[in-house]
Protein backbone atom coordinates (compact mmCIF):
# COMPACT_ATOMS: atom_id res chain seq x y z
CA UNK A 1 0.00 0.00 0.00
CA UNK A 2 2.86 2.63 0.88
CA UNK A 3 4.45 1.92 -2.19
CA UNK A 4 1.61 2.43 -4.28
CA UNK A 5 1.80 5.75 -2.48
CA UNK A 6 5.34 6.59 -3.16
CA UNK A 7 6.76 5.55 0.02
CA UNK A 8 9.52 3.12 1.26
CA UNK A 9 7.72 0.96 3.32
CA UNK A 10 5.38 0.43 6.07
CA UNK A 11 3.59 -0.49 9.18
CA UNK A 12 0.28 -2.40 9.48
CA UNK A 13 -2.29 -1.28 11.79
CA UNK A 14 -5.72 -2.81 12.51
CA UNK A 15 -8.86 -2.86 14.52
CA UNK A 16 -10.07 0.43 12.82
CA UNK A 17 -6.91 2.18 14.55
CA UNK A 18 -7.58 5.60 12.23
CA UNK A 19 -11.41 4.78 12.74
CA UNK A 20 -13.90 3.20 10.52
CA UNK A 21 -13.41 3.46 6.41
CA UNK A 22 -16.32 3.87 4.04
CA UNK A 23 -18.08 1.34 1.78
CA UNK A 24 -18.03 -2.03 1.97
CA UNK A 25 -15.58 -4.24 3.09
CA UNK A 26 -14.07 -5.80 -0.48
CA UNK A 27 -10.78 -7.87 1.12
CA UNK A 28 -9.87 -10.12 3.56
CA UNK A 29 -7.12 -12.21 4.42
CA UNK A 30 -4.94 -10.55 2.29
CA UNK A 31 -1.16 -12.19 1.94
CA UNK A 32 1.22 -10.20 0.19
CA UNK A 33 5.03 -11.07 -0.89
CA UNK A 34 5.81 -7.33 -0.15
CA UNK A 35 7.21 -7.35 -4.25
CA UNK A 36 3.73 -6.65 -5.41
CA UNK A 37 2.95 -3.34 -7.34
CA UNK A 38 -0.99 -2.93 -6.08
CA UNK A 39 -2.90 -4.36 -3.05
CA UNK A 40 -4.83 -6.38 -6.18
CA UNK A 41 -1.80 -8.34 -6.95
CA UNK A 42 -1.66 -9.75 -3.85
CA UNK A 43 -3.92 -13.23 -2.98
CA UNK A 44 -6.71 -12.33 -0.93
CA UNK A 45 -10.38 -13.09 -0.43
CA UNK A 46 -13.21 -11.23 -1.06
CA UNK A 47 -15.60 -13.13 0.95
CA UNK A 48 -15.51 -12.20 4.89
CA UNK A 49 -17.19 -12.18 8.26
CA UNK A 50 -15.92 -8.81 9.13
CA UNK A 51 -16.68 -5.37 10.21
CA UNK A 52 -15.53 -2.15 9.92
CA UNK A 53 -14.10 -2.25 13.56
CA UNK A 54 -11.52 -4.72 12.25
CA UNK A 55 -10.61 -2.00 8.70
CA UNK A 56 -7.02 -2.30 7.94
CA UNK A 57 -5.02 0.74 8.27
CA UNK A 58 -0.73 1.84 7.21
CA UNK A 59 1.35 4.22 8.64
CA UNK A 60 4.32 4.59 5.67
CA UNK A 61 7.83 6.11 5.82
CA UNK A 62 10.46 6.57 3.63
CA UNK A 63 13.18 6.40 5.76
CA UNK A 64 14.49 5.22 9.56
CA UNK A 65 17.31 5.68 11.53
CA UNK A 66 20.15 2.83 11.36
CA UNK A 67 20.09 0.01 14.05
CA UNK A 68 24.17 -0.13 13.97
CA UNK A 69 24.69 -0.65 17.62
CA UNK A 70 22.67 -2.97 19.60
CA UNK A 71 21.10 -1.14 22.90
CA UNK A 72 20.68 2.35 20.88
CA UNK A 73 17.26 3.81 21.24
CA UNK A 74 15.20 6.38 19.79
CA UNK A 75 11.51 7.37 20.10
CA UNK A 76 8.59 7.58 17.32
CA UNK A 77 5.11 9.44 17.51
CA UNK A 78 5.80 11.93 19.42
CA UNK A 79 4.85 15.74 19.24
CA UNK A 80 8.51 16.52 20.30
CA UNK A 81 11.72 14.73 19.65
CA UNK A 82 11.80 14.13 23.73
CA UNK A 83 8.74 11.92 23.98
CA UNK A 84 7.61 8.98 22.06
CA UNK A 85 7.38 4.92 21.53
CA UNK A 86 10.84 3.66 22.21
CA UNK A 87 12.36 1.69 19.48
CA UNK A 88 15.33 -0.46 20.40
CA UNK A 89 18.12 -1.89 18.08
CA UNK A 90 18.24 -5.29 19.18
CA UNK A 91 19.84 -8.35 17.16
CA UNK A 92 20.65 -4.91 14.46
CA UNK A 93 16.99 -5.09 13.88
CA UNK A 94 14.70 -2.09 15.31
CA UNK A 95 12.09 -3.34 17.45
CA UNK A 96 9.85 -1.74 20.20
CA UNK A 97 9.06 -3.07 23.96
CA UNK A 98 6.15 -4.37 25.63
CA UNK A 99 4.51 -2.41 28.41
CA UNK A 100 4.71 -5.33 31.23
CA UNK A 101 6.10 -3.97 34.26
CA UNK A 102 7.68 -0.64 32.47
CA UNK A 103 7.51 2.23 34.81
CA UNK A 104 9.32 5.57 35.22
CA UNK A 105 13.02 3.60 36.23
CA UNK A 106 12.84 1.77 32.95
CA UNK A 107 11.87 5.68 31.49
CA UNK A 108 14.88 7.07 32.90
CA UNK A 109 17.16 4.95 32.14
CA UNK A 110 16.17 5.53 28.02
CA UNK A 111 16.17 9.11 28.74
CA UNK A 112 19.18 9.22 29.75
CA UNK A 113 20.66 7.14 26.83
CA UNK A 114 18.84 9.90 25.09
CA UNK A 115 20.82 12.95 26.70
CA UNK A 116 17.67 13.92 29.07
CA UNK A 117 17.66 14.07 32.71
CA UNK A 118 15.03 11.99 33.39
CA UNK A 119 11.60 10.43 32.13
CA UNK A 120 7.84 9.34 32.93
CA UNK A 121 6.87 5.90 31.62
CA UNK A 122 4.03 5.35 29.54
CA UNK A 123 2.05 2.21 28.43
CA UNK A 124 -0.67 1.02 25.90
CA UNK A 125 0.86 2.49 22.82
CA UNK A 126 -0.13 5.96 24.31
CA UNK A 127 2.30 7.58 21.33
CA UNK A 128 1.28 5.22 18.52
CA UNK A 129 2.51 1.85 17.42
CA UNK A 130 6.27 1.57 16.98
CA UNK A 131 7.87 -0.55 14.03
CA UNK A 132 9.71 -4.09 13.80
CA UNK A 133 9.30 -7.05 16.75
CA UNK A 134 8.19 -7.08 19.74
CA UNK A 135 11.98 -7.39 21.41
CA UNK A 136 12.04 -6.21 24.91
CA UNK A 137 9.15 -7.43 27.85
CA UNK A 138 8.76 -7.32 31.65
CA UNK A 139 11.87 -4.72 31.63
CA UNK A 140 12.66 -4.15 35.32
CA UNK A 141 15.71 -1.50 35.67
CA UNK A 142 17.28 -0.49 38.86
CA UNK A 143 17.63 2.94 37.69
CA UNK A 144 21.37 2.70 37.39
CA UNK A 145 21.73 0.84 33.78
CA UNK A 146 23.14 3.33 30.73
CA UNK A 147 21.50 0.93 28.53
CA UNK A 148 18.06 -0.42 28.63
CA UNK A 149 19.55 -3.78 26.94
CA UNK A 150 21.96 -3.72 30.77
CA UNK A 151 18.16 -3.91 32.19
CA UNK A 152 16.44 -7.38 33.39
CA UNK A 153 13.98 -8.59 31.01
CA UNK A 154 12.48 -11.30 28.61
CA UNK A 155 13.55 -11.31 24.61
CA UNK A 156 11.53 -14.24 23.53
CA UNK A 157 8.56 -15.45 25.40
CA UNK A 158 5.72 -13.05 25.47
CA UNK A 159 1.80 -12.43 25.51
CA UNK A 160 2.01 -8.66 23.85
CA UNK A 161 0.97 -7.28 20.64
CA UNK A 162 1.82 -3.69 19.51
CA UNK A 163 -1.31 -2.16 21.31
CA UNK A 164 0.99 -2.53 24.38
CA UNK A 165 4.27 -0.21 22.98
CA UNK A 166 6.12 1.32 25.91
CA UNK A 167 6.49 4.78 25.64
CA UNK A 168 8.86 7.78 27.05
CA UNK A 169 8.23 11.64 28.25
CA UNK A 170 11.75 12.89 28.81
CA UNK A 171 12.50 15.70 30.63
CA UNK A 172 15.70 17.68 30.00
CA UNK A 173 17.90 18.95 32.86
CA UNK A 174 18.65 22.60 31.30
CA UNK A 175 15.21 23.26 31.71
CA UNK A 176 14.27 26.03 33.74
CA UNK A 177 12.31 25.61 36.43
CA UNK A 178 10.19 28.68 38.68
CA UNK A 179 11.79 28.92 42.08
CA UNK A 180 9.58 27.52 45.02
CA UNK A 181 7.67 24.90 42.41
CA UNK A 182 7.61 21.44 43.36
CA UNK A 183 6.64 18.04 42.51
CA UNK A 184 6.30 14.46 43.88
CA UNK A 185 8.79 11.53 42.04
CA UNK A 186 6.73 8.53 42.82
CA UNK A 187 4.34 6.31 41.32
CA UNK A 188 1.32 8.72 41.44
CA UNK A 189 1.04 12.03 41.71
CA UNK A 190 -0.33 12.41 45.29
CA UNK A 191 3.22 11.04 47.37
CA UNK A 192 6.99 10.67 46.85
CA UNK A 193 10.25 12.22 47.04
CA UNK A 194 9.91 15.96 47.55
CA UNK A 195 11.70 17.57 44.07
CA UNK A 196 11.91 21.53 44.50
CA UNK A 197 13.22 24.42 42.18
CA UNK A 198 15.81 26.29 43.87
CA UNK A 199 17.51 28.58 41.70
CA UNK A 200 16.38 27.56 38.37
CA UNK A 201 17.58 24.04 39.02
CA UNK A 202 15.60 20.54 40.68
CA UNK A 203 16.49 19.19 43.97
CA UNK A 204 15.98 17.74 47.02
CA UNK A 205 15.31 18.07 50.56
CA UNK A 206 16.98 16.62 53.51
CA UNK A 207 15.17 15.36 55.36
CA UNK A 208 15.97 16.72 59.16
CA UNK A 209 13.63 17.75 60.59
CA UNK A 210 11.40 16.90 58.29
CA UNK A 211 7.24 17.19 59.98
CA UNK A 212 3.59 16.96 58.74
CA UNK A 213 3.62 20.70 58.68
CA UNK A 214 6.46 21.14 55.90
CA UNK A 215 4.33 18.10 54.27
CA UNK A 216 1.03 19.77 54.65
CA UNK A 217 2.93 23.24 52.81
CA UNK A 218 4.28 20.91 50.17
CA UNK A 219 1.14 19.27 49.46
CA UNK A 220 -1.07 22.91 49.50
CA UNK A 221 1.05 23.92 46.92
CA UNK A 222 0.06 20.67 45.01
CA UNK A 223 -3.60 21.09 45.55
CA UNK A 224 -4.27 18.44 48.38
CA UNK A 225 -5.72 19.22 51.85
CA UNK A 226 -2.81 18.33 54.10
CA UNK A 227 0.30 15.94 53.82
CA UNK A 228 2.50 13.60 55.58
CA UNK A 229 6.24 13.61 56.03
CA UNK A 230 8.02 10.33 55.10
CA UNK A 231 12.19 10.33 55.47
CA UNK A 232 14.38 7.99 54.67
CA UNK A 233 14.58 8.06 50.83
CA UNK A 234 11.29 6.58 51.65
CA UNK A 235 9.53 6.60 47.71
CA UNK A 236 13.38 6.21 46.27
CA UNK A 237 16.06 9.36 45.60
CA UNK A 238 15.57 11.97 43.93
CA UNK A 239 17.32 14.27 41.59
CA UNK A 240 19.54 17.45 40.96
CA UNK A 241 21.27 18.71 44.74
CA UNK A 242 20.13 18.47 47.77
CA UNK A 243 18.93 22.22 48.11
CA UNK A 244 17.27 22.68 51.13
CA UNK A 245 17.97 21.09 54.83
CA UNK A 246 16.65 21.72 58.68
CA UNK A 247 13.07 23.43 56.91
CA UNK A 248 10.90 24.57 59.72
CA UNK A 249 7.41 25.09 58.72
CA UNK A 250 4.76 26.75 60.66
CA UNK A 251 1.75 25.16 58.25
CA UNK A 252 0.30 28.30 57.06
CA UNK A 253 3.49 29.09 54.28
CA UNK A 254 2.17 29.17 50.35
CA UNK A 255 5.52 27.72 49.64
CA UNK A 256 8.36 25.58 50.89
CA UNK A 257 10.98 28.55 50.14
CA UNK A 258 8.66 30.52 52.30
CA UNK A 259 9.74 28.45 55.34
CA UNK A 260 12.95 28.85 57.58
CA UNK A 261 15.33 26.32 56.31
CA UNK A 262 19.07 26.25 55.84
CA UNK A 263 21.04 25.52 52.17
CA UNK A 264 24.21 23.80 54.15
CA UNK A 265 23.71 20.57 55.03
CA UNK A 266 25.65 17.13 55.83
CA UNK A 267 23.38 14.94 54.01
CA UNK A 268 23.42 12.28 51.35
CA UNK A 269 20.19 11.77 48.86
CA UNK A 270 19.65 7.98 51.10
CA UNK A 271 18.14 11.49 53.53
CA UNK A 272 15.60 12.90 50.66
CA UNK A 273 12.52 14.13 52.18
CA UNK A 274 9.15 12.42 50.88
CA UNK A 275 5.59 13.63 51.64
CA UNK A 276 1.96 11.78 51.09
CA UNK A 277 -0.89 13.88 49.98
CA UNK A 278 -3.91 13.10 50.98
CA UNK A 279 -7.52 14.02 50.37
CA UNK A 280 -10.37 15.50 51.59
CA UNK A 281 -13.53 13.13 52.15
CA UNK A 282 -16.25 13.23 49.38
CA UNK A 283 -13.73 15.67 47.08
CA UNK A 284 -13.83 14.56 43.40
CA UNK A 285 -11.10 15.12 40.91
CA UNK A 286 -11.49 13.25 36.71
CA UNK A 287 -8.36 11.42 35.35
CA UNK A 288 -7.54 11.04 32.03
CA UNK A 289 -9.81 13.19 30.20
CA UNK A 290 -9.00 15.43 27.61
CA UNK A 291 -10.25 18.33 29.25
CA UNK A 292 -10.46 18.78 32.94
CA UNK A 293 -14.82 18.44 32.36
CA UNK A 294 -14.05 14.73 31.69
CA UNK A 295 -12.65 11.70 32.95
CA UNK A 296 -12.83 8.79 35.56
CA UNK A 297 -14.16 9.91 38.71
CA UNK A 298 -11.88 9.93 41.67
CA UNK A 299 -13.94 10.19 44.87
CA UNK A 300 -11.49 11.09 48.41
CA UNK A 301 -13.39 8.14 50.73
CA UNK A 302 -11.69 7.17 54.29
CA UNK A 303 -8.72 10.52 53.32
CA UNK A 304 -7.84 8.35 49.88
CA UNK A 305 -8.39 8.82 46.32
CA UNK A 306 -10.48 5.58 44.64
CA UNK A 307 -12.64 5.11 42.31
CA UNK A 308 -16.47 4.51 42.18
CA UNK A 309 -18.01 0.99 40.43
CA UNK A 310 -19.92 1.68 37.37
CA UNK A 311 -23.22 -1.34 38.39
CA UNK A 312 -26.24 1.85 38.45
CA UNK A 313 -24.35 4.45 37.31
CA UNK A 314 -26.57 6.85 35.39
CA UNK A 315 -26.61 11.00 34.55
CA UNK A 316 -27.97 11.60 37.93
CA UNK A 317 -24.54 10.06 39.63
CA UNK A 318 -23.33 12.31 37.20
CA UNK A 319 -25.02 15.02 38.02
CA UNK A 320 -23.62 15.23 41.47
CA UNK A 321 -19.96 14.76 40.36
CA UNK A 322 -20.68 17.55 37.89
CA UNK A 323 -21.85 19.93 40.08
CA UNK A 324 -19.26 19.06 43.07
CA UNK A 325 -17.00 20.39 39.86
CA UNK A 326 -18.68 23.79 38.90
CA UNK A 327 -20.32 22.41 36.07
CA UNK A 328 -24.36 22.45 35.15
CA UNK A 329 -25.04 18.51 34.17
CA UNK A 330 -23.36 15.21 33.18
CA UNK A 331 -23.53 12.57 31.22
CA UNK A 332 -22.00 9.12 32.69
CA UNK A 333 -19.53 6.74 30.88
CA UNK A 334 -19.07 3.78 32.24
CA UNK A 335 -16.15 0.79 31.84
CA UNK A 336 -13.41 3.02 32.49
CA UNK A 337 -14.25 4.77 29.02
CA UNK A 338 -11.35 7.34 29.65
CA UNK A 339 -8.83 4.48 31.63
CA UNK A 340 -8.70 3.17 34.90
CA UNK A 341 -8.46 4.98 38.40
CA UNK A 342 -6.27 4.65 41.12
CA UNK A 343 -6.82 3.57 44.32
CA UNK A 344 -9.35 1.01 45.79
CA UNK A 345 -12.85 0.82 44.78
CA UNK A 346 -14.59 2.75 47.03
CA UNK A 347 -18.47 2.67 45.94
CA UNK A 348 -20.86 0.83 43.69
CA UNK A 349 -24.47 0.69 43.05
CA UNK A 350 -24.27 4.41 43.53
CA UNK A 351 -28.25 5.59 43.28
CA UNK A 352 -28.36 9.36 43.38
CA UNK A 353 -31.40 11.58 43.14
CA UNK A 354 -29.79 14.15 41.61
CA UNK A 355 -30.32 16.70 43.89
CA UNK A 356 -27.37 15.67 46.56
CA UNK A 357 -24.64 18.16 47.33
CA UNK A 358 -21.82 15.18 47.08
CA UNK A 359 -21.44 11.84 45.85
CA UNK A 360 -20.86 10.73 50.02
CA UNK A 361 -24.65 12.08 50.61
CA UNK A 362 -25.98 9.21 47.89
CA UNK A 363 -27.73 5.71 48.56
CA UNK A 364 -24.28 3.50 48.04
CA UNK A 365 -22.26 0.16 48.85
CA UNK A 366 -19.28 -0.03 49.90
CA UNK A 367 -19.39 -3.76 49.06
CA UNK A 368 -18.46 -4.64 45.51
CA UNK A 369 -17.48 -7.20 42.91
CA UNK A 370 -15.96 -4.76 40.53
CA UNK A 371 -12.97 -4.70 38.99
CA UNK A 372 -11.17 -1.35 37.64
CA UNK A 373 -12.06 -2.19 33.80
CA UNK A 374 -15.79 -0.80 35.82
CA UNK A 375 -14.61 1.83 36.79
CA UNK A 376 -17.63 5.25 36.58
CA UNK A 377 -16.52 8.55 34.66
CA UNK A 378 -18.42 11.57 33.80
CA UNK A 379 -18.58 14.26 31.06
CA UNK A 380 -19.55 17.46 32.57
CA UNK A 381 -21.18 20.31 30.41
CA UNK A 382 -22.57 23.66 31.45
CA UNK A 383 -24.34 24.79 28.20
CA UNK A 384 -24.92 23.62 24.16
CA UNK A 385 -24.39 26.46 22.21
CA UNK A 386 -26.30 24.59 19.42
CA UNK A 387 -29.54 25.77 18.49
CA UNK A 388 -32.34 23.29 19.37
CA UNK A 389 -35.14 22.33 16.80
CA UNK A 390 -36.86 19.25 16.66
CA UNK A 391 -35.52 17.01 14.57
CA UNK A 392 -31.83 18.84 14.07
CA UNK A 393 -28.51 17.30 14.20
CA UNK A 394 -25.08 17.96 14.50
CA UNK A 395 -21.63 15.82 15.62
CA UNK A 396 -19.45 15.98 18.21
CA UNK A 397 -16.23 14.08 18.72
CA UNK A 398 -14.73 13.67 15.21
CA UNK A 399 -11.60 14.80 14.36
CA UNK A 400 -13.66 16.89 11.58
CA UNK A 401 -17.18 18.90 11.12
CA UNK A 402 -18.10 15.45 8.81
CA UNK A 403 -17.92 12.69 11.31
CA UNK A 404 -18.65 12.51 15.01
CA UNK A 405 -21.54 10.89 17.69
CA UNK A 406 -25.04 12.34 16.61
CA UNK A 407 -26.85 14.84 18.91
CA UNK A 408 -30.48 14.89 17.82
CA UNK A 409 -32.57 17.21 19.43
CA UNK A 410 -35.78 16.02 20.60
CA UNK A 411 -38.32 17.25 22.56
CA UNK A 412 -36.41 20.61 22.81
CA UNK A 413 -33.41 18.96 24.38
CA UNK A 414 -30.34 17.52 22.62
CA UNK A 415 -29.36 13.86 22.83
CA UNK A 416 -28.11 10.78 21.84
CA UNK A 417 -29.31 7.85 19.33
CA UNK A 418 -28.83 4.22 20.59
CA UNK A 419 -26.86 2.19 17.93
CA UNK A 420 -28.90 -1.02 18.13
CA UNK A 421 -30.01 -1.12 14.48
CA UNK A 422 -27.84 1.91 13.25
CA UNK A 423 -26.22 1.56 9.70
CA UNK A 424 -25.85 3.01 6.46
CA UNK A 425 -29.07 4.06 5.47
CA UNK A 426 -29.58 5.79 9.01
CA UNK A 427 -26.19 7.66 8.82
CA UNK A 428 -27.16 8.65 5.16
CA UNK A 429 -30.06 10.51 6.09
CA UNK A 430 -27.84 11.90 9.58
CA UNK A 431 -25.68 13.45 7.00
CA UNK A 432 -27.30 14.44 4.35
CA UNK A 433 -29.36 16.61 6.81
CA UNK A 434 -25.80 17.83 6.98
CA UNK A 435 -25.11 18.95 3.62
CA UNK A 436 -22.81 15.20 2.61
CA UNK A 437 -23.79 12.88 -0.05
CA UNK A 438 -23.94 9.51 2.51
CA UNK A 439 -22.66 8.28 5.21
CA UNK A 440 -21.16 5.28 7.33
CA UNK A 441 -22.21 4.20 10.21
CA UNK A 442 -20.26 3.68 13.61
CA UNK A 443 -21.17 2.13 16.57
CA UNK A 444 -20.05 1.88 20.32
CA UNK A 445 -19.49 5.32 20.76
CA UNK A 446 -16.86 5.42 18.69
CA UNK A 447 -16.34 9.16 18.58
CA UNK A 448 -16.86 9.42 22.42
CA UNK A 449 -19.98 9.54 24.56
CA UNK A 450 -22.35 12.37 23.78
CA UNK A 451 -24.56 14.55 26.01
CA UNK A 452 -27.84 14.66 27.62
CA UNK A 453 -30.37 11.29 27.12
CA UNK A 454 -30.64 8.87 24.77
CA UNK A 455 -33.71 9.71 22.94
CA UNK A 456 -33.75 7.50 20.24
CA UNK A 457 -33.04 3.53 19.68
CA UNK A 458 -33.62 0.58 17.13
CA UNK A 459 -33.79 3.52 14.33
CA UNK A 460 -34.59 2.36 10.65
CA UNK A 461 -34.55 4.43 8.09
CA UNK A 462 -34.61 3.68 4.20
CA UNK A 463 -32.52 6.35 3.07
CA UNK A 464 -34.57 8.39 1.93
CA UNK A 465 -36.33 10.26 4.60
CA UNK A 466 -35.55 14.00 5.56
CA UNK A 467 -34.74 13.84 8.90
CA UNK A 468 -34.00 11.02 11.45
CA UNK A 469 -37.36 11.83 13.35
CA UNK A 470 -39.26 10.62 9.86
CA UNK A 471 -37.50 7.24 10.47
CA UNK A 472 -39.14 4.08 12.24
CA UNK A 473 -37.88 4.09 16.07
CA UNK A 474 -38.53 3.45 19.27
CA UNK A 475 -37.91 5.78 22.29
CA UNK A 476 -38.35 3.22 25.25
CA UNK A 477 -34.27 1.35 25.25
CA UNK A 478 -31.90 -0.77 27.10
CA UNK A 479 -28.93 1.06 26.40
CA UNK A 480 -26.04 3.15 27.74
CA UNK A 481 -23.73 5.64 26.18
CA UNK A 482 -21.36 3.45 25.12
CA UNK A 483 -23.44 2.88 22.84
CA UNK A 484 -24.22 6.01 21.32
CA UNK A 485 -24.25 6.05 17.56
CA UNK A 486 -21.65 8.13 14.70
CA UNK A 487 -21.45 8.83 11.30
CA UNK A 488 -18.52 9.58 8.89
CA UNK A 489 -19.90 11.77 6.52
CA UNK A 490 -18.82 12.16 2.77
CA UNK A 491 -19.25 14.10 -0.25
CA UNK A 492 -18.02 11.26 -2.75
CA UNK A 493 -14.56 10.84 -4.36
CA UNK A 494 -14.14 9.16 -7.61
CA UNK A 495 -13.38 5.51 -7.78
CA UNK A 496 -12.39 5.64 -11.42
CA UNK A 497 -9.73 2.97 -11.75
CA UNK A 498 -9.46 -0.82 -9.87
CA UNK A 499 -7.16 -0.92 -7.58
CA UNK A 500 -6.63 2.46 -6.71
CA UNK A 501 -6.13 3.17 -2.94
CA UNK A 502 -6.05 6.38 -0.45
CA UNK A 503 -5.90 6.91 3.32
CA UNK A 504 -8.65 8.03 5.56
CA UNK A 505 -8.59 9.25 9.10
CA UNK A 506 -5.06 9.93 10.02
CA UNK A 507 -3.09 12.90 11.03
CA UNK A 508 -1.02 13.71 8.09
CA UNK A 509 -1.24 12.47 4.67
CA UNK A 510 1.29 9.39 5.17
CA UNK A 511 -1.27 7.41 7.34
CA UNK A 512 -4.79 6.32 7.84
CA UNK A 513 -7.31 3.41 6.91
CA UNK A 514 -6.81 1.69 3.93
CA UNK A 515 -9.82 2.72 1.17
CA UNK A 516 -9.48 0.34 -1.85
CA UNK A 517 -11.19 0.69 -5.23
């Protein structure tokens, strides 16, 4: 395919990772040498039991780096040349590494082979899919290595596919830092070692002396209630000098450099000073949104962050969250639509009225047999800017004005459509309401959860009506928002010659799902 398209070679994606394509599926099992000139020269079937969740997709290159030296690394995907899917020259072949285990001492040990000072870890192909073999899996560094092949870990045996790429954000020392910030260098953001600008530069604290009141000043600054003081080199050493030792908090500072402290000190970083954050009960905070009105619900029960069982969830749990948040509504997601939580599972069968002040004040249990792949989120909302008449559409979601989940307003009040049923015919008439010539159809909330209800289910239009109220539906349904229904909207481009191919759905012109005519 990336030859047909003037480039060197390439690297297959699938399970719709660009989204959905349009038309009908016309290949399957497809088996090429790699010599061919067109995707039709290559055996294949046309007969399948497919569906457009499984579309094959390409991301093509022309060129790579060379894999001279085994243990070299760089990183792919990223929106800056310090962060990215690590690819690692291994056997003079470049391969990437599975996500088992890898945490932020695997990171920093490629960052530094990188030049960087140090680095966050991240899993699940967060930066895209890298190239070559899976080569590297369950790394476990001590942090010391200067190569991540001096690391433990597994080269052959292995349960991964690419979907599980480890990934790098390196930080650089020369970066400037503002005097008097701080962060925590642990496994979550709420504890570890104390890491403080002092004079453009990151260090560390020594820890004599070290009380709950420097920790409750360290953990204000970070947005928690109060803190506790760990010593010791408790969450591991830090970084940069040790810049501050004997600190004497009162409590009521806005910032550690605020506090009486002394910059000469006897200590070693086995001393650094470590705090734990914790939480005020019945606060709520979202993770892994793309906007701080979204995400996983994270719900401070017994002073801890956890997370909240999705069995009963519905818009009035949301509701609550929402408004605990400064927003007007929600809408709730459930099976960890935007990732898992941290923390124990602290509620399920939440049953809210909707009128609560917090998520503590609803009927719950605090018995469960949830795991986090249940885990509730939210999408909060204060207005729709949209104008409201029965019967109108428009998309939200897509990566473009033509494709997105379908709001429908009805009954003076935007919402969703249920996807039991949905296909072409019904996304034809969505967009042609829209101004396109057809449309596909998408399922499972492909383009994200919408807003408000779901207003409309088992919807069957012919293709021919005007608007998706004139179709045949039913507004009684068993469904939730992940399964809120999308289009991908079209105004049609010529398929003039077999075998011609083009790319839909990616982020520059050298990538996307695989359209074949």
């Amino acid at each position: 395919v990336c030859q047909q398209l003037g480039y060197l070679r390439g690297i297959a994606v699938g399970s719709a990772y660009f989204g959905f394509g349009s038309g009908d599926i016309v290949y399957d099992d497809v088996q090429c040498t790699g010599s061919e000139m067109t995707l039709l020269e290559c055996p294949a079937s046309t007969d399948n039991n497919c569906f457009h969740n499984e579309d094959a997709g390409v991301v093509c290159a022309n060129t790579t780096l060379a894999c001279t030296t085994n243990g070299i690394v760089y990183l792919t995907g990223g929106s800056t040349g310090s962060e990215g899917t690590v690819q690692l020259c291994y056997n003079n072949e470049w391969g990437t590494v599975c996500d088992n285990l890898w945490d932020d001492v695997d990171a920093a040990v490629v960052c530094r082979q990188l030049g960087y000072f140090n680095g966050t870890a991240v899993g699940a192909a967060y930066f895209g899919f890298g190239s070559g073999e899976i080569v590297f899996n369950d790394v476990q560094c001590s942090g010391s290595e200067t190569s991540l092949l001096h690391c433990s870990a597994t080269t052959t045996d292995h349960n991964c596919n690419h979907l599980k790429a480890a990934g790098v954000i390196c930080v650089n020392a020369t970066t400037p830092c503002i005097n008097g910030d701080v962060y925590l260098a642990g496994e979550s953001g709420s504890e570890g070692t104390v890491q403080l600008c002092y004079n453009n530069e990151w260090g560390t604290v020594c820890d004599n002396g070290w009380t709950g009141k420097d920790a409750d000043v360290v953990c204000r600054q970070l947005g928690y209630l109060r803190g506790t003081a760990v010593s010791l080199s408790y969450f591991g050493v830090g970084t940069g000098d040790i810049v501050l030792d004997d600190v004497q908090c009162t409590g009521e500072e806005l910032t550690l450099l605020q506090c009486p402290a002394s910059t000469d000190h006897n200590c070693t970083h086995n001393k650094d000073a470590g705090v734990i954050c914790v939480c005020r009960n019945g606060d709520v905070n979202l993770t892994g949104g793309s906007t701080g009105s979204e995400g996983t619900v994270q719900l401070c029960y017994n002073n801890e962050w956890g997370t909240v069982c999705d069995n009963g969830w519905s818009s009035k749990d949301a509701d609550v969250v929402c408004r605990q948040l400064g927003y007007l509504r929600g809408t709730a997601v459930s099976l960890s639509y935007f990732g898992v939580g941290t923390g124990d599972i602290v509620l399920d069968n939440v049953q809210c009225t909707g009128e609560e002040q917090t998520l503590l004040q609803c009927t719950t249990s605090t018995d469960h047999n949830c795991n986090h792949i249940e885990d509730a989120g939210v999408i909060c909302v204060n207005t729709t800017s949209m104008s409201c008449t029965n019967g109108s559409v428009y998309l939200t979601g897509g990566s473009s004005e033509s494709e997105g989940t379908v709001q429908l307003c009805y009954n003076n009040e935007f919402g969703t459509v249920c996807d039991d049923l949905w296909d072409g015919n019904d996304a034809s008439v969505v967009c042609k309401m829209l101004g396109y010539s057809s449309g596909t159809a998408v399922s499972f909330a492909h383009f994200g959860v919408g807003s408000g209800d779901i207003v409309l289910d088992n919807v069957q239009c012919t293709g021919e009506e005007l608007t998706l109220l004139d179709c045949p539906a039913i507004t009684d349904h068993n469904c939730n928002h992940i399964e809120d229904a999308g289009v991908i909207c079209e105004k049609s481009i010529p398929c003039a010659r077999n075998g011609d191919v083009y790319l839909t759905g990616g982020t520059s012109e050298n990538e996307g799902t695989v359209q074949l005519c």
